[in-house]
C-alpha atoms as a PDB file:
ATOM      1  CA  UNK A   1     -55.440-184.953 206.530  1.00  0.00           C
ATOM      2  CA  UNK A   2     -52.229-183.733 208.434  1.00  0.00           C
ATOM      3  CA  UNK A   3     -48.999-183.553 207.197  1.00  0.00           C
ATOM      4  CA  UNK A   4     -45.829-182.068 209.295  1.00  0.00           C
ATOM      5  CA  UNK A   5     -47.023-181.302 212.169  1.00  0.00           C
ATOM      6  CA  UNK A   6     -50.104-179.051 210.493  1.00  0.00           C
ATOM      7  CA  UNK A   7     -53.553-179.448 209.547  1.00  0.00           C
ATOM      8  CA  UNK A   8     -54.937-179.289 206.341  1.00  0.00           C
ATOM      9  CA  UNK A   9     -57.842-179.247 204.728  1.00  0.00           C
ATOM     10  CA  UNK A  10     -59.203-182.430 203.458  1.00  0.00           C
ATOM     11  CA  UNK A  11     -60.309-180.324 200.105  1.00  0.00           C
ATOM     12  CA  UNK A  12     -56.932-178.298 199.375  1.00  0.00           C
ATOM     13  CA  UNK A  13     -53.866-179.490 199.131  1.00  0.00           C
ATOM     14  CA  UNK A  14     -50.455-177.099 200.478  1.00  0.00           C
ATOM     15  CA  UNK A  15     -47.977-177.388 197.445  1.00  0.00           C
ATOM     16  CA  UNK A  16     -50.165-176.577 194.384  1.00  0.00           C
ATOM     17  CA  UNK A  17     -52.861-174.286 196.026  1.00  0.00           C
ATOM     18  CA  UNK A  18     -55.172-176.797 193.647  1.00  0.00           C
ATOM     19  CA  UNK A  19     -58.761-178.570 194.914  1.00  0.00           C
ATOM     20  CA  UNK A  20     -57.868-182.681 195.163  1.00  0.00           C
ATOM     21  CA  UNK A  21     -60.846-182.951 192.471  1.00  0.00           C
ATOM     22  CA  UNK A  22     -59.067-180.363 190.124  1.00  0.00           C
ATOM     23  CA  UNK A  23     -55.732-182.673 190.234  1.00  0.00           C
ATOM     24  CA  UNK A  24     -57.303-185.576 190.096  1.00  0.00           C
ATOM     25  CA  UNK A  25     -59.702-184.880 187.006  1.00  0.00           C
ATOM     26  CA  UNK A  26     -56.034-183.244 185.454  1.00  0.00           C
ATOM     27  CA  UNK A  27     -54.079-186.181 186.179  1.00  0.00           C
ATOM     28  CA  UNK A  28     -57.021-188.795 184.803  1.00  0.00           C
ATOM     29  CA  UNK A  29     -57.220-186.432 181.173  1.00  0.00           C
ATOM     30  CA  UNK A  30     -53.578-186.966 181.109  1.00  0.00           C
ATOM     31  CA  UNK A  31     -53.458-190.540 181.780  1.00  0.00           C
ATOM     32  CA  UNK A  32     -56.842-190.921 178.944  1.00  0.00           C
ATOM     33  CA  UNK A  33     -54.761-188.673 176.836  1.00  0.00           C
ATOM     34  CA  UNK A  34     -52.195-191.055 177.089  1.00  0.00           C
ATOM     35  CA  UNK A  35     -54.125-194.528 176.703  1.00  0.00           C
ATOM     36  CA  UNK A  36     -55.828-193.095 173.194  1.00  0.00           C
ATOM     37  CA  UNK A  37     -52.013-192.045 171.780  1.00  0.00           C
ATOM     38  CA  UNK A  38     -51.058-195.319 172.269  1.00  0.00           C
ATOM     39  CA  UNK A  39     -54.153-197.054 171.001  1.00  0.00           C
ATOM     40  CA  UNK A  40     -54.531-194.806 168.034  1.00  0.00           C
ATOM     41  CA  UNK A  41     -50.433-195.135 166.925  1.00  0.00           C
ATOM     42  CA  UNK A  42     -51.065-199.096 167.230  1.00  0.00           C
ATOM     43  CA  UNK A  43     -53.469-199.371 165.738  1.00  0.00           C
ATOM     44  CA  UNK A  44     -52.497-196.974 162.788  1.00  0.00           C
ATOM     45  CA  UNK A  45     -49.202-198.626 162.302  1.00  0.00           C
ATOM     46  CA  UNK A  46     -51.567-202.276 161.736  1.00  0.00           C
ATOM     47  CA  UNK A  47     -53.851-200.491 159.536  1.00  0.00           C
ATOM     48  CA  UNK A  48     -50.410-199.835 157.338  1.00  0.00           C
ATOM     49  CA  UNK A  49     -49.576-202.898 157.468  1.00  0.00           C
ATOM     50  CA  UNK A  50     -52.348-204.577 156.446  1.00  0.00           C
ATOM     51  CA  UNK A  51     -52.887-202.199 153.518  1.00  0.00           C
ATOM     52  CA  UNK A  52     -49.544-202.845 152.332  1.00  0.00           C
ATOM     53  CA  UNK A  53     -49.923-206.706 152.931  1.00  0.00           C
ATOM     54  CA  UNK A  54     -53.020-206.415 150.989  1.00  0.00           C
ATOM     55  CA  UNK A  55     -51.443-204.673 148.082  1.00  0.00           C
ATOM     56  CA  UNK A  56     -48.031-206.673 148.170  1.00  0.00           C
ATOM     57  CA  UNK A  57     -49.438-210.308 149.025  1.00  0.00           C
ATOM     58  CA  UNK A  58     -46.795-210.546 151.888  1.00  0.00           C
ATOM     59  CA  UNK A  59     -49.399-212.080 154.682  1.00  0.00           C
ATOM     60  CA  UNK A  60     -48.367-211.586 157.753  1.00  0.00           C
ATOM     61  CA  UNK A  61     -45.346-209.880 157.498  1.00  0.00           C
ATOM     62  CA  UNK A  62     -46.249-206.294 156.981  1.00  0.00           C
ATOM     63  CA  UNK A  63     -49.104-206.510 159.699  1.00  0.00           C
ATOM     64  CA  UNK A  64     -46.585-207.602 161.928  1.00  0.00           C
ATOM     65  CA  UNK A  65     -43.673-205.242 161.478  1.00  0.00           C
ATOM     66  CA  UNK A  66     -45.568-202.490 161.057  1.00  0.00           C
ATOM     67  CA  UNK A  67     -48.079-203.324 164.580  1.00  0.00           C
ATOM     68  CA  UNK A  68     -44.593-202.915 165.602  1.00  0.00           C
ATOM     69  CA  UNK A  69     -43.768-199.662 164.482  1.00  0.00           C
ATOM     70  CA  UNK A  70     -47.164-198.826 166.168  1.00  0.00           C
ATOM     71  CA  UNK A  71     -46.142-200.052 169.795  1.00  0.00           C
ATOM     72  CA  UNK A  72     -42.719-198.546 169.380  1.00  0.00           C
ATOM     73  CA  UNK A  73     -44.374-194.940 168.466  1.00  0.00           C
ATOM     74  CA  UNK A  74     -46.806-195.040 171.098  1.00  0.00           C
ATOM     75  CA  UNK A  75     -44.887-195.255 173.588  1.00  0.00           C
ATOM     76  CA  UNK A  76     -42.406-193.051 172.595  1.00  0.00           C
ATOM     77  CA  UNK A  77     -45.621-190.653 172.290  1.00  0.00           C
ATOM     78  CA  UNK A  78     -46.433-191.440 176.207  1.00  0.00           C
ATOM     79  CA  UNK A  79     -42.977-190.799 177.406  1.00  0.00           C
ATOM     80  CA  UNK A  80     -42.980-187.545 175.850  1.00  0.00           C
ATOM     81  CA  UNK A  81     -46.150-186.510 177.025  1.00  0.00           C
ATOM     82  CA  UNK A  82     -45.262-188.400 180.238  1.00  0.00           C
ATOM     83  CA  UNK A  83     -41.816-185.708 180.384  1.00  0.00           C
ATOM     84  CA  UNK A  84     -42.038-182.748 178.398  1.00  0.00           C
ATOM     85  CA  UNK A  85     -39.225-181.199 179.919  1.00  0.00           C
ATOM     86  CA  UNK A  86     -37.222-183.424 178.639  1.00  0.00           C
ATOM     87  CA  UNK A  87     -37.606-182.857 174.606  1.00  0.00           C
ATOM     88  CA  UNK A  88     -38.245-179.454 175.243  1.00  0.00           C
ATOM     89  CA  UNK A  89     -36.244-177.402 172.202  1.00  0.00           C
ATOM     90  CA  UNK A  90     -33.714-175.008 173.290  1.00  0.00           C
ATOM     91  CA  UNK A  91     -33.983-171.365 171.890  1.00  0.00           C
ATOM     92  CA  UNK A  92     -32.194-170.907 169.022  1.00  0.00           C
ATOM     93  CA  UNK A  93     -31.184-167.017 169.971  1.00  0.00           C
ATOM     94  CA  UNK A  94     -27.344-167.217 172.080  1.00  0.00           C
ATOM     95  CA  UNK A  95     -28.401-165.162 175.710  1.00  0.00           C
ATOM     96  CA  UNK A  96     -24.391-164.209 175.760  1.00  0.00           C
ATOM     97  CA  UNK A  97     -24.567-161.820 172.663  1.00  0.00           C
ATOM     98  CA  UNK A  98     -26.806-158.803 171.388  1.00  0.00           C
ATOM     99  CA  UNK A  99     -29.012-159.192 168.435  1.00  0.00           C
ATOM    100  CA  UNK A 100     -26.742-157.616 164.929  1.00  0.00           C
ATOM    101  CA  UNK A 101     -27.084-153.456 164.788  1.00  0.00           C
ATOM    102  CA  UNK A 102     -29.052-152.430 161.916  1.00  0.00           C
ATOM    103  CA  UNK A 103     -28.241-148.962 160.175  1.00  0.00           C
END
C-alpha cells in the first residue's frame, strides 16, 4: 500500500498505529452493535403495542404507533452511538472559579 510518497506496510496502518484486522473487527462490533439496537428498540416498541392492543381492543392502531416509536428510538440510539461526541454531557464544575473554602 503507499500513500504520500511512502511505503507502508500492508498490515499497519500510519494514523492509528492499529493492525487493519484490529480496525476492521472494531468497526464490524460497532456496526453489529448498532444493527441489534435498532432491531431490539423495534421490535420492543411492537411488542408494546401489541400488548396494549390486546388489552384495549384497538387493532391495529397501537401496533402501529408504537412500531413507530420503535424506529424513531432506534435510530436515535444509532446516531448516538454513531457520534458520541456529540451528546457528550458537559461537567457540571465552572473551570473559571475555585471550589468554596471550607473552615
Amino acid at each position: 500500500m503507499r500513500r504520500s510518497g511512502g511505503n507502508v506496510s500492508d498490515n499497519q496502518l500510519p494514523s492509528s498505529g492499529k493492525s487493519e484486522d484490529e480496525n476492521l473487527h472494531q468497526g464490524s462490533s460497532k456496526a453489529i452493535t448498532m444493527a441489534t439496537e435498532m432491531v431490539a428498540a423495534t421490535l420492543i416498541g411492537f411488542g408494546i403495542g401489541y400488548g396494549l392492543d390486546q388489552w384495549l381492543g384497538s387493532d391495529p392502531w397501537c401496533k402501529a404507533i408504537f412500531f413507530l416509536f420503535g424506529v424513531i428510538a432506534g435510530f436515535l440510539n444509532v446516531f448516538r452511538a454513531a457520534n458520541p461526541e456529540m451528546f457528550a454531557r458537559p461537567s457540571t464544575a465552572p473551570l473559571d472559579k475555585e471550589p468554596p473554602q471550607t473552615r
